[in-house]
N, C-alpha and C. Protein backbone atom coordinates (compact mmCIF):
# COMPACT_ATOMS: atom_id res chain seq x y z
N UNK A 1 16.64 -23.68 -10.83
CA UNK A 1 15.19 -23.57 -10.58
C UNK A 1 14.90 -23.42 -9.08
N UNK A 2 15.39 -24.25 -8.40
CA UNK A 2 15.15 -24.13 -7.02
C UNK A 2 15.60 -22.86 -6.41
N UNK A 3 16.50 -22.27 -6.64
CA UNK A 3 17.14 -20.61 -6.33
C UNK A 3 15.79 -19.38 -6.66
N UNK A 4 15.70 -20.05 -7.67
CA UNK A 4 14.07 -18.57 -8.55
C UNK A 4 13.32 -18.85 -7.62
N UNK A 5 12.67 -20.60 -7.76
CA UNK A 5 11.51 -20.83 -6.02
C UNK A 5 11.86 -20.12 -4.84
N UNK A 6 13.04 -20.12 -4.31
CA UNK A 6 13.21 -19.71 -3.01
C UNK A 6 13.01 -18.06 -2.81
N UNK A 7 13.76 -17.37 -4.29
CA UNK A 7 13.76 -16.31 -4.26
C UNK A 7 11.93 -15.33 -4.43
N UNK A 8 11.34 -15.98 -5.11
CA UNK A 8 9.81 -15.94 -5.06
C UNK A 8 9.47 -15.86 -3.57
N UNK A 9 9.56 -17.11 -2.99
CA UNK A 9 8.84 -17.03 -1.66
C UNK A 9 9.07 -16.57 -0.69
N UNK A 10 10.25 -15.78 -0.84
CA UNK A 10 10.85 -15.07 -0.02
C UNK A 10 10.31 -13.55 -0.32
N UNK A 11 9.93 -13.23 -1.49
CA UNK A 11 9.50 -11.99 -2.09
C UNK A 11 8.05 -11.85 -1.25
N UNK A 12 6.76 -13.02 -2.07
CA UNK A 12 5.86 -13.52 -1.24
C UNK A 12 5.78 -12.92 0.11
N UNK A 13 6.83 -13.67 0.91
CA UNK A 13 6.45 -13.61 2.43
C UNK A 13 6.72 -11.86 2.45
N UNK A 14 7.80 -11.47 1.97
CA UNK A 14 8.15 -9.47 2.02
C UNK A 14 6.55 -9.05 1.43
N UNK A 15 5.62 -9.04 0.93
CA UNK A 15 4.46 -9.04 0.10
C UNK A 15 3.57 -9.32 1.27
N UNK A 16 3.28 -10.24 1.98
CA UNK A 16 2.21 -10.69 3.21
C UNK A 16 2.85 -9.93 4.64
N UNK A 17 3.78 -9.53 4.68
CA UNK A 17 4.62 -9.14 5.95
C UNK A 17 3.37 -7.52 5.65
N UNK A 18 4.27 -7.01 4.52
CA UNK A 18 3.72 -5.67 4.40
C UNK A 18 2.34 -5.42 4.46
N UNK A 19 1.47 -6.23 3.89
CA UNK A 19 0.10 -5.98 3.59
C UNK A 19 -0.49 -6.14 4.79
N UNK A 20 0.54 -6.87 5.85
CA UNK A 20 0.12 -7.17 7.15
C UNK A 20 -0.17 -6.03 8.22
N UNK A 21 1.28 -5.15 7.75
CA UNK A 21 1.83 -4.01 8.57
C UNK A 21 0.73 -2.81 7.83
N UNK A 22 0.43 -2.41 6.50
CA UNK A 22 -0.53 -1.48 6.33
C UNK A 22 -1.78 -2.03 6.84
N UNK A 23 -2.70 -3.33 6.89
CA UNK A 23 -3.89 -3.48 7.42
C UNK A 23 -3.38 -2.69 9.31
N UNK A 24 -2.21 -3.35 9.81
CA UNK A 24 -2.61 -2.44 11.34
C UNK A 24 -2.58 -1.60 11.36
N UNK A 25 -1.78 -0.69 10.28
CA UNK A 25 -1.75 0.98 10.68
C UNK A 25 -3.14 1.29 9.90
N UNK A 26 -3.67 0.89 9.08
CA UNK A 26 -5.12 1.31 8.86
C UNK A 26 -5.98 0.79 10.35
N UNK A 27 -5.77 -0.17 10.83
CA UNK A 27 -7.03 -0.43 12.10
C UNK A 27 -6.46 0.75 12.98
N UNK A 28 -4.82 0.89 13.12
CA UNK A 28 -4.73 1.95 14.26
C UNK A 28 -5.33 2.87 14.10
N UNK A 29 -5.17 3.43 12.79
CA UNK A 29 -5.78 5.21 12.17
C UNK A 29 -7.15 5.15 12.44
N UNK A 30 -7.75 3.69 12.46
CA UNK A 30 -9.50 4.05 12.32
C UNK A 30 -9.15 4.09 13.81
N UNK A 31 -8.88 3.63 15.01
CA UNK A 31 -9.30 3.57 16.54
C UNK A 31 -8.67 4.84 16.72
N UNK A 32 -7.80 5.45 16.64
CA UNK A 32 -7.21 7.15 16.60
C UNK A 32 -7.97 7.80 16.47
N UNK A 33 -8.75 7.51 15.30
CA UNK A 33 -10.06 8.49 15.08
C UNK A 33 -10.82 8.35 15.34
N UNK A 34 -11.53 7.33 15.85
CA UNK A 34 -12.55 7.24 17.00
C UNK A 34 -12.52 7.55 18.36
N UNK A 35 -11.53 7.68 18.82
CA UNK A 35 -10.81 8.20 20.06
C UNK A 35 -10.96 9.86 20.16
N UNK A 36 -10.66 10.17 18.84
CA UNK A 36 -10.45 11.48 18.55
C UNK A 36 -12.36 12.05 18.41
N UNK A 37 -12.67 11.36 17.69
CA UNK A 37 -14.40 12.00 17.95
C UNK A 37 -14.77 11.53 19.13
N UNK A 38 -14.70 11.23 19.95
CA UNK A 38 -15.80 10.76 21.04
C UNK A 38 -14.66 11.87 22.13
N UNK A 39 -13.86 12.33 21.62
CA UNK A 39 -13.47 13.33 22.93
C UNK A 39 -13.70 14.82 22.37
N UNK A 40 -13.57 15.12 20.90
CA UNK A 40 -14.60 16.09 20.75
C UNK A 40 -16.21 16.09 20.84
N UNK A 41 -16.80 15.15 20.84
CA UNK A 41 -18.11 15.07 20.82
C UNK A 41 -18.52 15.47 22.66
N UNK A 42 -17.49 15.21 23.62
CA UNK A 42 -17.79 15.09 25.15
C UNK A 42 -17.28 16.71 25.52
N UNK A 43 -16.34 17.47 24.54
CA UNK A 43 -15.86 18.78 24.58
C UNK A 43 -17.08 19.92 24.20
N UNK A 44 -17.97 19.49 23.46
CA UNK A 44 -19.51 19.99 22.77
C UNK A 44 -20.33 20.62 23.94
């Protein structure tokens, strides 16, 4: 029993690591693209 627990929370933490790593590359992509309009908008 204690082996399945460990192996769970170890899954878990692989599960929160990742969801961690797609929320920053979604905040990066949104500031990329805000970066990206406000230097076409100054090219206008």
């Amino acid at each position: 029993m204690n082996t399945k627990d460990v192996t769970i929370k170890k899954a878990n933490n692989w599960i929160y690591i990742l969801e961690a790593l797609i929320f920053l590359l979604f905040v990066l992509i949104l500031i990329l693209w805000f970066i990206l309009r406000k230097k076409e908008e100054k090219e206008k």
